[in-house]
Protein backbone atom coordinates (compact mmCIF):
# COMPACT_ATOMS: atom_id res chain seq x y z
CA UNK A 1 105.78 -29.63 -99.54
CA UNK A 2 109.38 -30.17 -100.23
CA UNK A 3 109.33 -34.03 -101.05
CA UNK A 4 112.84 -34.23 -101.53
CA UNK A 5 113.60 -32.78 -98.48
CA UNK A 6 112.21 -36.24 -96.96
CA UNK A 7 113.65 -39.75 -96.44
CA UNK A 8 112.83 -42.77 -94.45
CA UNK A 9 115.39 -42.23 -91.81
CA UNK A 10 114.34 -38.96 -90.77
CA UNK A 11 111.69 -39.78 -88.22
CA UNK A 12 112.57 -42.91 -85.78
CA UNK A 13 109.43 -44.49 -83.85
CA UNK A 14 110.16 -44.02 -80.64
CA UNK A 15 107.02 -46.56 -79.33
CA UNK A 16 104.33 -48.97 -81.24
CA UNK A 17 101.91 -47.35 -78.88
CA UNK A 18 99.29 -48.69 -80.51
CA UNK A 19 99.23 -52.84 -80.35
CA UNK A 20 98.28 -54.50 -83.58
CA UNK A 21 101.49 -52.54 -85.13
CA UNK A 22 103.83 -55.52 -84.21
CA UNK A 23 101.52 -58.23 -84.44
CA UNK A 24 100.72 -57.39 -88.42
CA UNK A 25 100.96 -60.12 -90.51
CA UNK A 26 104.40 -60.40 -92.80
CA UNK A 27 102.51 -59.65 -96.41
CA UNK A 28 101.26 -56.38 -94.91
CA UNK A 29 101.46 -53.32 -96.23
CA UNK A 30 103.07 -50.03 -94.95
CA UNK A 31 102.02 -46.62 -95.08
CA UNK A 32 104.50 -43.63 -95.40
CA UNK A 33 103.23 -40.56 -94.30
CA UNK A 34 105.47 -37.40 -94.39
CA UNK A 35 105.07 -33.42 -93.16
CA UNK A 36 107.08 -30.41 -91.98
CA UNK A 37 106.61 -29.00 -89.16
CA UNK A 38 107.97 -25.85 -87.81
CA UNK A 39 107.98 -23.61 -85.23
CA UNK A 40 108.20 -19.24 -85.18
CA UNK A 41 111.50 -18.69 -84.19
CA UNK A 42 112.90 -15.13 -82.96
CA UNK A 43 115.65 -16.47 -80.95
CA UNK A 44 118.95 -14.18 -79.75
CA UNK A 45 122.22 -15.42 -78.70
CA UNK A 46 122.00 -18.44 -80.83
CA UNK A 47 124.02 -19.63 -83.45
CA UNK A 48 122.43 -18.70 -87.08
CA UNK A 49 122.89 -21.15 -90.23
CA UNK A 50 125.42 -18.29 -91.51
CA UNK A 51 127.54 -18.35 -87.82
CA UNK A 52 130.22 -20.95 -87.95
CA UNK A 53 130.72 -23.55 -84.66
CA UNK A 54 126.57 -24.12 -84.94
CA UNK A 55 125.63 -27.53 -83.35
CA UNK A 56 122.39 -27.22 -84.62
CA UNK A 57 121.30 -22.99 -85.74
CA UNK A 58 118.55 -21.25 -84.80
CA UNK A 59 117.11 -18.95 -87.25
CA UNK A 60 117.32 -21.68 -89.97
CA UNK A 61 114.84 -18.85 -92.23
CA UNK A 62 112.35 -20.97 -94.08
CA UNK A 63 110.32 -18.43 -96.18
CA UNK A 64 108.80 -20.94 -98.63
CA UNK A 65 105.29 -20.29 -97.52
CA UNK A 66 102.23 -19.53 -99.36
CA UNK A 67 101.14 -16.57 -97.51
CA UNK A 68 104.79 -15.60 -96.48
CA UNK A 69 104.32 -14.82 -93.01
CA UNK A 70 106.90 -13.19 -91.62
CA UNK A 71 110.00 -13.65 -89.77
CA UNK A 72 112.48 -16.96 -89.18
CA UNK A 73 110.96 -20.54 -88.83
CA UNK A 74 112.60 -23.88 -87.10
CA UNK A 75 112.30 -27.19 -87.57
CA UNK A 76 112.13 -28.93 -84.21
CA UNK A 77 114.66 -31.74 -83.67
CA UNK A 78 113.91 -33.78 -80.93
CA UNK A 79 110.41 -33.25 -80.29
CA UNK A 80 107.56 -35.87 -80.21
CA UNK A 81 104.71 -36.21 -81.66
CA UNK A 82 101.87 -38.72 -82.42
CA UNK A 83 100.86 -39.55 -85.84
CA UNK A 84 96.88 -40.72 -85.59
CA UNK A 85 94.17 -41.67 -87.85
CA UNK A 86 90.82 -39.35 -88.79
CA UNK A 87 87.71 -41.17 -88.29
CA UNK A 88 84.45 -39.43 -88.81
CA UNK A 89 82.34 -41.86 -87.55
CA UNK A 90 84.01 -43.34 -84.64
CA UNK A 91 87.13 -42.84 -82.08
CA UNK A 92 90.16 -41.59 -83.91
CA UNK A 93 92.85 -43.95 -83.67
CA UNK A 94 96.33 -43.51 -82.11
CA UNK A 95 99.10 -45.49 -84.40
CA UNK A 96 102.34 -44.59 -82.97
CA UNK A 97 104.87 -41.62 -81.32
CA UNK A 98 107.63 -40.64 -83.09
CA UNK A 99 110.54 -38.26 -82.48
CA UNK A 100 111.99 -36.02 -85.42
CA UNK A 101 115.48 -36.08 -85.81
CA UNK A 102 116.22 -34.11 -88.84
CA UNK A 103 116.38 -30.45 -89.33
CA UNK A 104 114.46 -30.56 -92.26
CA UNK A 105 111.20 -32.23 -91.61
CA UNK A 106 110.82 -36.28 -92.47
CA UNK A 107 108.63 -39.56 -92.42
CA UNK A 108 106.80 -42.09 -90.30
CA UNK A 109 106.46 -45.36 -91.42
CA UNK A 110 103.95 -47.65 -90.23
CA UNK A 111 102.11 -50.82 -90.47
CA UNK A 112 98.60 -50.95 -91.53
CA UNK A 113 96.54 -54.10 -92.40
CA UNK A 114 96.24 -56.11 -89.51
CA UNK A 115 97.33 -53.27 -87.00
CA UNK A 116 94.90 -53.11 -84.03
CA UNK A 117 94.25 -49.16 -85.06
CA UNK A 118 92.87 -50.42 -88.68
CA UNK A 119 89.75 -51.00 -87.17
CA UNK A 120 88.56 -52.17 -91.06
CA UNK A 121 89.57 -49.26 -92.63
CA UNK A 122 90.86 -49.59 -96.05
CA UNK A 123 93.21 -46.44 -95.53
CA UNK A 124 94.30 -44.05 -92.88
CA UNK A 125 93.56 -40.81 -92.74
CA UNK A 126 96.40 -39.35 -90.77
CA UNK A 127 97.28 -35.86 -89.13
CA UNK A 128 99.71 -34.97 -86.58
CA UNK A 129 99.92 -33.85 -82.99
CA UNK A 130 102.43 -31.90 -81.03
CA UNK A 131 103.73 -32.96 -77.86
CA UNK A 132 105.36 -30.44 -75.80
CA UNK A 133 107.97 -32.68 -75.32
CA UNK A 134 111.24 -33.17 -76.31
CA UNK A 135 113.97 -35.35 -76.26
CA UNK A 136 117.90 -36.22 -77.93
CA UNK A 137 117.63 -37.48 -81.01
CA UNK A 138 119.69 -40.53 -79.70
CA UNK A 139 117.83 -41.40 -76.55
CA UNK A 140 117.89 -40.62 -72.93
CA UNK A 141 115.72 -38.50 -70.87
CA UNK A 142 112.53 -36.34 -72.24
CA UNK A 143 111.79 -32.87 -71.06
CA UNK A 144 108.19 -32.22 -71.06
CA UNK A 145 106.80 -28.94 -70.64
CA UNK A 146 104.19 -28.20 -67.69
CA UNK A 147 102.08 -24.81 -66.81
CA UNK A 148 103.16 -23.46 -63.76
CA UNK A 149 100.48 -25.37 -61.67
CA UNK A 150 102.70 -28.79 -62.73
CA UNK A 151 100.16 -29.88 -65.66
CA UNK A 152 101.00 -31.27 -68.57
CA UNK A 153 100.55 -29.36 -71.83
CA UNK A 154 98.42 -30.72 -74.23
CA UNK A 155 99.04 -31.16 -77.96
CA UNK A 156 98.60 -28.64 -80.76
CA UNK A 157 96.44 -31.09 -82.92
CA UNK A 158 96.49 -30.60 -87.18
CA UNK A 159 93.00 -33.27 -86.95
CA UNK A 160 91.35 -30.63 -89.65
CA UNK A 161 94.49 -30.98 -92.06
CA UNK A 162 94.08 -34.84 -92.26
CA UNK A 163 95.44 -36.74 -95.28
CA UNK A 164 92.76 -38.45 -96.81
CA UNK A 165 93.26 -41.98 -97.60
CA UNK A 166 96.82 -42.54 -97.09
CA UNK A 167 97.58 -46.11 -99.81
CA UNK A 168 99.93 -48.32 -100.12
CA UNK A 169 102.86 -47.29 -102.24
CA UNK A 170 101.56 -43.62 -102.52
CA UNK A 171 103.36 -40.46 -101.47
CA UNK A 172 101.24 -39.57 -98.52
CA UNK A 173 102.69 -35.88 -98.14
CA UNK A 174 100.96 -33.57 -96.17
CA UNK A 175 101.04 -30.42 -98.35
CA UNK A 176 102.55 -27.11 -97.44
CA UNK A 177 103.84 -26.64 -93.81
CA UNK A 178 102.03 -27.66 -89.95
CA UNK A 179 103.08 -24.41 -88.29
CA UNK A 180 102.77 -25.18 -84.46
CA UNK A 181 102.90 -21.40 -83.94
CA UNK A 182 103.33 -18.59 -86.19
CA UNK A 183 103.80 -15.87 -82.99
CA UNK A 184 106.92 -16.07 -80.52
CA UNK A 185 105.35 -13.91 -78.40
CA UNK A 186 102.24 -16.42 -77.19
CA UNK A 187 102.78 -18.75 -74.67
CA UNK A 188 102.68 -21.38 -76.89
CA UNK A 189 105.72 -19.40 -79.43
CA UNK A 190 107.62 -19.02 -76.27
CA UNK A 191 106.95 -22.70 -75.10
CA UNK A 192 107.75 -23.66 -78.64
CA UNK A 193 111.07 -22.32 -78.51
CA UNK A 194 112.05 -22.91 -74.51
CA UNK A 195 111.71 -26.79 -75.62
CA UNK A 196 113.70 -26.47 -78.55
CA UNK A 197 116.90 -24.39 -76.67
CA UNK A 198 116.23 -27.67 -74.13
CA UNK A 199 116.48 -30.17 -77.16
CA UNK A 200 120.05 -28.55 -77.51
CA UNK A 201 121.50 -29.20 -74.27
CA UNK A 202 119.65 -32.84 -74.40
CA UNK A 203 121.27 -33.75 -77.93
CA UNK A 204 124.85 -32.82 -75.68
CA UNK A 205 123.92 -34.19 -72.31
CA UNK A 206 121.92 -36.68 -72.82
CA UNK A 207 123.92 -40.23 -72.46
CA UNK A 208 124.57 -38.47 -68.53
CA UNK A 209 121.25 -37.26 -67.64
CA UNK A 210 119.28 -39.71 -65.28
CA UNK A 211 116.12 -39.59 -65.04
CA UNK A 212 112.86 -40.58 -67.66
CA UNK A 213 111.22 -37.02 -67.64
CA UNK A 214 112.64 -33.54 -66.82
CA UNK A 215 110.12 -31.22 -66.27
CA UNK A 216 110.18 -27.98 -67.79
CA UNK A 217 107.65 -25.13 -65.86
CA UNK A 218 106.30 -22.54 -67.96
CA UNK A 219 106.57 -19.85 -68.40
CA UNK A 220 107.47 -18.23 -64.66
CA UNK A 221 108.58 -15.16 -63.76
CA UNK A 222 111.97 -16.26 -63.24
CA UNK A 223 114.60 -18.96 -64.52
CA UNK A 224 115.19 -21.88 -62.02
CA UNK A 225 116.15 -24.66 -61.18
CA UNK A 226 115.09 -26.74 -58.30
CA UNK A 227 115.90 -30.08 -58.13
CA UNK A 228 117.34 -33.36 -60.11
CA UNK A 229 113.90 -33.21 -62.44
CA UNK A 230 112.27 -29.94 -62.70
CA UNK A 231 113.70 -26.38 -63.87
CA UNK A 232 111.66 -23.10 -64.92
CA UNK A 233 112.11 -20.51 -67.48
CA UNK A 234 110.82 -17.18 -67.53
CA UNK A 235 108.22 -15.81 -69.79
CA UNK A 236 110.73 -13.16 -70.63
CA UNK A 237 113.26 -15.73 -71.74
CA UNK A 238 111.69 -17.87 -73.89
CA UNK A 239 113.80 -16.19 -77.04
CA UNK A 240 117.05 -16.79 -75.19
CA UNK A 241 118.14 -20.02 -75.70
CA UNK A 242 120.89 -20.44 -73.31
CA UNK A 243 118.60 -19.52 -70.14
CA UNK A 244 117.43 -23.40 -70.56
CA UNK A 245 119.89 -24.66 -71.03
CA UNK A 246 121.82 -22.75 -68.31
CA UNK A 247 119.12 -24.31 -65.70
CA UNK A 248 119.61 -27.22 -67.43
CA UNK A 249 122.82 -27.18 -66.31
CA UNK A 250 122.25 -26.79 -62.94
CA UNK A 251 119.97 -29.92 -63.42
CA UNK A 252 123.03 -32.19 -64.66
CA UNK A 253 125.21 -30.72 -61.64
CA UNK A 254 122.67 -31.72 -59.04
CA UNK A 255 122.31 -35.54 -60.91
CA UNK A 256 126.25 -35.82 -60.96
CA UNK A 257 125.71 -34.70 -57.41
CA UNK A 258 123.07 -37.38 -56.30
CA UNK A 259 121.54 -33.90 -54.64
CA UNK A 260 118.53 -32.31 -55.19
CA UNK A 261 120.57 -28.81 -54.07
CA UNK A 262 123.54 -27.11 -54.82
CA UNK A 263 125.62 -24.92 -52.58
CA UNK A 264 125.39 -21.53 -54.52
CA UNK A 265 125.32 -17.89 -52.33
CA UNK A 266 124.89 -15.05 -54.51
CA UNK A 267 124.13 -12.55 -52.14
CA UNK A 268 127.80 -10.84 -52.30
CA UNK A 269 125.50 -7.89 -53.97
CA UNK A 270 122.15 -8.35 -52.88
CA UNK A 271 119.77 -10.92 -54.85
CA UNK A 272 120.62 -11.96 -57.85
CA UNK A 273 123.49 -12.76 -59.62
CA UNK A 274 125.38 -11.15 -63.28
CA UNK A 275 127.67 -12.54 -65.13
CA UNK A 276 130.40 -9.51 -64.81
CA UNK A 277 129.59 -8.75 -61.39
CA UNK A 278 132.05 -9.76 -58.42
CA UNK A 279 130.28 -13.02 -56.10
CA UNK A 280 130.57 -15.53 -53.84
CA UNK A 281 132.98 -18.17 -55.24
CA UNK A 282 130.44 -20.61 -54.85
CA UNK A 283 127.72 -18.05 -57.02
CA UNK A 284 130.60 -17.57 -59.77
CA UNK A 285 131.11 -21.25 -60.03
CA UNK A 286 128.13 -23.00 -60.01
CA UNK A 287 126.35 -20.30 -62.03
CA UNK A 288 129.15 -20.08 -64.37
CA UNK A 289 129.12 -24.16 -64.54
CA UNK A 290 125.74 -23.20 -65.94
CA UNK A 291 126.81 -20.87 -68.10
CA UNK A 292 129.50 -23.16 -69.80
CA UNK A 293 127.01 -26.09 -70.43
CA UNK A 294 124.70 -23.47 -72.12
CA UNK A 295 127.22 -22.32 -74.59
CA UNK A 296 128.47 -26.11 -75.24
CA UNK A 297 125.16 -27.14 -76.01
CA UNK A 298 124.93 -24.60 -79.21
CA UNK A 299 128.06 -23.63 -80.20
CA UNK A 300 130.78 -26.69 -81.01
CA UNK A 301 134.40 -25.97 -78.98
CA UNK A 302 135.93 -28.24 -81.17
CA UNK A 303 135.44 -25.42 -84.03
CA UNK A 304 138.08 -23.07 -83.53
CA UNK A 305 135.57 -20.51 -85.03
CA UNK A 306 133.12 -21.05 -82.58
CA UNK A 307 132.14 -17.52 -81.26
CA UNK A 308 130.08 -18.12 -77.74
CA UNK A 309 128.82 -15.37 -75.84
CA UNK A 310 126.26 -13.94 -73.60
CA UNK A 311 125.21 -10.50 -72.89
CA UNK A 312 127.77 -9.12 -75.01
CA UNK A 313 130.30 -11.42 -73.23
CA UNK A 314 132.55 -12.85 -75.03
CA UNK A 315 133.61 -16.35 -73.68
CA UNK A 316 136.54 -17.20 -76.32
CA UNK A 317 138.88 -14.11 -76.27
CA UNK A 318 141.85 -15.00 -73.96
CA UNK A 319 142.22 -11.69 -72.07
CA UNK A 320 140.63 -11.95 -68.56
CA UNK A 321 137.43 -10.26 -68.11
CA UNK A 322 139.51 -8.21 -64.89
CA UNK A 323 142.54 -6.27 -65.18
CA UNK A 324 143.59 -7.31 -61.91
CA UNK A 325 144.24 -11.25 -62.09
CA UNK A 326 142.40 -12.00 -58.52
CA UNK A 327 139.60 -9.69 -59.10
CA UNK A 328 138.47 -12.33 -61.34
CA UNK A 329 137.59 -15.06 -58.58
CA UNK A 330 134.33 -14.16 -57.61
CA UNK A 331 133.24 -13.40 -61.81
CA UNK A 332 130.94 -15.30 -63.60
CA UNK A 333 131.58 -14.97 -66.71
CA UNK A 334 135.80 -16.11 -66.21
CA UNK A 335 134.45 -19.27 -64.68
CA UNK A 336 132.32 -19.98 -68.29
CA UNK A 337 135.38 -18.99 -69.76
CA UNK A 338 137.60 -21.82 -67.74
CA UNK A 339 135.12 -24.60 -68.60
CA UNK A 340 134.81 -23.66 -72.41
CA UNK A 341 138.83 -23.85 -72.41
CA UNK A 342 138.93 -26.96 -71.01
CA UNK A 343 137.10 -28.20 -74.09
CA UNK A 344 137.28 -26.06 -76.83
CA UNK A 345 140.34 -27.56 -79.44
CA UNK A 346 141.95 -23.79 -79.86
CA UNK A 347 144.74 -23.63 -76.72
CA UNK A 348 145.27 -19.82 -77.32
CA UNK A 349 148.38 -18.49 -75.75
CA UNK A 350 148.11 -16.19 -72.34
CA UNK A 351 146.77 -12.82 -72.42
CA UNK A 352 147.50 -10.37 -69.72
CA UNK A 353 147.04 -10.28 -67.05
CA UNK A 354 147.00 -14.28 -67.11
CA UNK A 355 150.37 -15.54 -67.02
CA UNK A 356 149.61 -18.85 -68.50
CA UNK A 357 148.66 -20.60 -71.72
CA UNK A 358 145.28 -22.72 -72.61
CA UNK A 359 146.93 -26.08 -72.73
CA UNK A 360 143.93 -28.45 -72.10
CA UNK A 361 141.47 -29.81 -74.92
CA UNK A 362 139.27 -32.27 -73.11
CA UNK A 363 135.82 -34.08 -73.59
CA UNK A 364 132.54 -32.64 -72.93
CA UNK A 365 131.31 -35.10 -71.11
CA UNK A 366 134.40 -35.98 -69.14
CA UNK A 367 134.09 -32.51 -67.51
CA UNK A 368 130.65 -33.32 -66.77
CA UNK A 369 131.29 -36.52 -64.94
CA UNK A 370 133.77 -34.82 -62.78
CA UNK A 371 131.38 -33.64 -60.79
CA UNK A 372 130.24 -37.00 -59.81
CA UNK A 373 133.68 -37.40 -57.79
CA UNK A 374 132.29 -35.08 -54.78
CA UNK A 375 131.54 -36.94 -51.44
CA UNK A 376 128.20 -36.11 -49.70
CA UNK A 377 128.37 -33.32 -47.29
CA UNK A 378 129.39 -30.03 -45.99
CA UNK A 379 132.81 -29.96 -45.31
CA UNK A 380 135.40 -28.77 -47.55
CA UNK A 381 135.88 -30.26 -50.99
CA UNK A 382 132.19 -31.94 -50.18
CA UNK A 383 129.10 -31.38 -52.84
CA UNK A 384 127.34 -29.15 -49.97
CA UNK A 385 130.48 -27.62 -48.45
CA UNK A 386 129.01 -25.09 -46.31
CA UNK A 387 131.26 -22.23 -47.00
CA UNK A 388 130.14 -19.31 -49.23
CA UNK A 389 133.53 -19.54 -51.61
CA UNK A 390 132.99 -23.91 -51.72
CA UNK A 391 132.30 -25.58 -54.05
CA UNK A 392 134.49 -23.72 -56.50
CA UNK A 393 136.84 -24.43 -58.68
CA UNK A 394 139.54 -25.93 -56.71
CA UNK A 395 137.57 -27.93 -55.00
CA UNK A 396 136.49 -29.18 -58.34
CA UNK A 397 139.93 -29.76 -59.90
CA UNK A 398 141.35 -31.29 -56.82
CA UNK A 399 138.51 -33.50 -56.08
CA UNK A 400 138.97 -35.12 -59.72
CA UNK A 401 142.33 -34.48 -60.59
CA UNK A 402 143.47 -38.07 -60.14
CA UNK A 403 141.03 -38.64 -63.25
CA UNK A 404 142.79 -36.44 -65.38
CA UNK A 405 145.73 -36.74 -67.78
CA UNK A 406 148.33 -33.74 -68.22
CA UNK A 407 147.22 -32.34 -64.60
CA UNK A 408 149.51 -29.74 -65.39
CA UNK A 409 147.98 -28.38 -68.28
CA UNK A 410 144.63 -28.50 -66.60
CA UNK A 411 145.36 -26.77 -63.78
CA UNK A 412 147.00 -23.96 -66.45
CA UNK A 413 143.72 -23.63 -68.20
CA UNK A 414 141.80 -23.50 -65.78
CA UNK A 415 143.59 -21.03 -63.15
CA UNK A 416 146.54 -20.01 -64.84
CA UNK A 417 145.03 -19.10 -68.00
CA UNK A 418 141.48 -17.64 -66.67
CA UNK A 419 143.18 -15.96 -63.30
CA UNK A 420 141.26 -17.95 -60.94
CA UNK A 421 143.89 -19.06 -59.11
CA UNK A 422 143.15 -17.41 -56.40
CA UNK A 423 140.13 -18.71 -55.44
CA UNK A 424 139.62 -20.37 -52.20
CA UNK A 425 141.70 -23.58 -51.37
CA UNK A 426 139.54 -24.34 -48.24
């Protein structure tokens, strides 16, 4: 195990779940147990360590194994586990949850003598077990991952990789690496990663998202989302990271909303809906509102190197996905493209057939929240206007432009710039 890979602040207890940890007496001991634990990652469309604009990279290629299995590893940020102690002879013991927050492995700290899980035992013995859950690394919301008949997963336990006799003032490092799966392709690899892509748009979203748990189905056999709390992904996408956080997205837009719907027809072509392929306004927006939070939530758009993309998509390149400027209305893709220029710090200068420049640089979250504006209902400029082409972009920028500063230069970006102009005003 990499000891110096490890410090104190790397894990943060989340919970003393069990009770005798706060009611230890002041001359008490601690115990510092530390591990690594990753995950098999084969991930696509995901920022690598090499790829610059990486919130956090996928990919991050641990090889430092003694068998050398093969293939990239992870380190989970964000996801919880419990840290409990062996007994052979009785109940094991619970001592606390913690979350990890650092993208190389870390450290739980606990009390000992005098904690209700001591139970008289001179020393721990302690192991680790995986939640399924996961969670931003500075608070908010957890989303916990249930099979598709709405249980709970259990934990992947490491019980038979104990620690014996964890002391005081020791180096209580679990040796090697706790590998919660070494195959993508298993429900649990596919699992593994679908909570991880969540963690992503959780470490972005999080101070926004309502809620105590989000529920994460899998795996299905298809990506959805269906209400304020609960969102699928498909067995085929656990390796694509931004198809969680996409319905993730839709999740946040239905919380700003107060609704547990969102007024989205995609039948312009049948079922379905692609990110090049000419919708309903309503389809291109909200799905491309999706699209926008998925590529915000791994690649940074203040990093003017940032490289987003999807499908082979390109969401940074200036030039209109359409030749023809209002051919680009009912398209996906252009609507990711708006949202990321509203944020991203590079204003890039019109490309034809847009006749304007990127002039907007704006906050994350402040695009977020301007969904909150929207009154209840189904008129026009309301959250479930009833027409296919609402709610799109105008109603969007109108409904909250009274928040914003340089309303011209939004307006630019956003229509001007991505040739959605000529969208719907009604």
């Amino acid at each position: 195990m990499k000891t110096n890979a490890m410090n104190l602040a790397n894990f943060t207890l989340l919970a003393a779940v069990a009770a005798g940890a706060a009611g230890s007496s002041a001359s008490a001991a601690t115990r510092t147990y530390c591990f690594e634990l990753l995950f098999k990652d084969d991930r696509i469309e995901c920022p690598t360590p090499s790829d610059p604009g990486a919130k956090r990279a996928c990919h991050q290629e641990f090889h430092n194994f003694s068998s050398q299995p093969d293939g990239d590893y992870t380190h989970p940020v964000g996801a919880l586990v419990e840290v409990w102690d062996k007994d052979d002879t009785s109940d094991d013991e619970l001592i606390g949850t913690f979350i990890l927050v650092s993208p190389t492995g870390g450290c739980a700290t606990f009390d000992w003598e005098g904690a209700s899980y001591q139970n008289g035992e001179t020393d721990p013995d302690p192991y680790v077990i995986w939640k399924s859950e996961v969670r931003g690394t500075a608070g908010g919301p957890h989303v916990v991952a249930r099979d598709m008949a709405d249980v709970r997963y259990g934990g992947v336990t490491w019980r038979a990789n104990a620690l014996t006799n964890c002391t005081s003032g020791a180096s209580c490092d679990q040796p090697g690496y706790l590998l919660v799966t070494t195959d993508s392709t298993t429900e649990r690899g596919g699992r593994a990663m679908s909570l991880d892509s969540s963690q992503h748009m959780l470490e972005t979203y999080s101070s926004i998202l309502e809620s105590d748990d989000i529920n994460m189905r899998w795996p299905s056999t298809g990506s959805a989302a269906f209400d304020q709390t609960t969102y699928e992904v498909a067995e085929d996408r656990g390796d694509q990271p931004q198809s969680a956080c996409h319905e993730l997205g839709h999740v946040l837009q239905m919380q700003q909303f107060d609704d547990d719907s969102l007024v989205n027809d995609c039948s312009l072509n049948g079922g379905g809906h692609s990110l090049n392929v000419e919708e309903f306004e309503s389809c291109a927006t909200t799905e491309g509102w999706a699209g926008y939070v998925a590529a915000v939530s791994l690649w940074d758009p203040q990093n003017n190197s940032s490289a987003p993309a999807r499908f082979g998509i390109d969401f940074v390149t200036a030039t209109p996905l359409e030749a023809v400027c209002s051919d680009n209305a009912g398209i996906e893709a252009q609507v990711v493209k708006s949202f990321w220029d509203l944020d991203d710090d590079e204003n890039e200068a019109a490309a034809a057939p847009a006749g304007q420049d990127d002039e907007k640089d704006s906050d994350t979250i402040d695009i977020a929240e301007r969904w909150s504006v929207f009154n209840s209902g189904t008129n026009n400029r309301e959250d479930d206007e009833s027409d296919a082409d609402g709610v799109n972009l105008w109603d969007y920028h109108i409904n909250s432009q009274s928040w914003w500063s340089n309303l011209d230069g939004t307006r630019h970006t956003l229509f001007g710039h991505n040739c959605l102009g000529t969208q719907d005003t009604n």
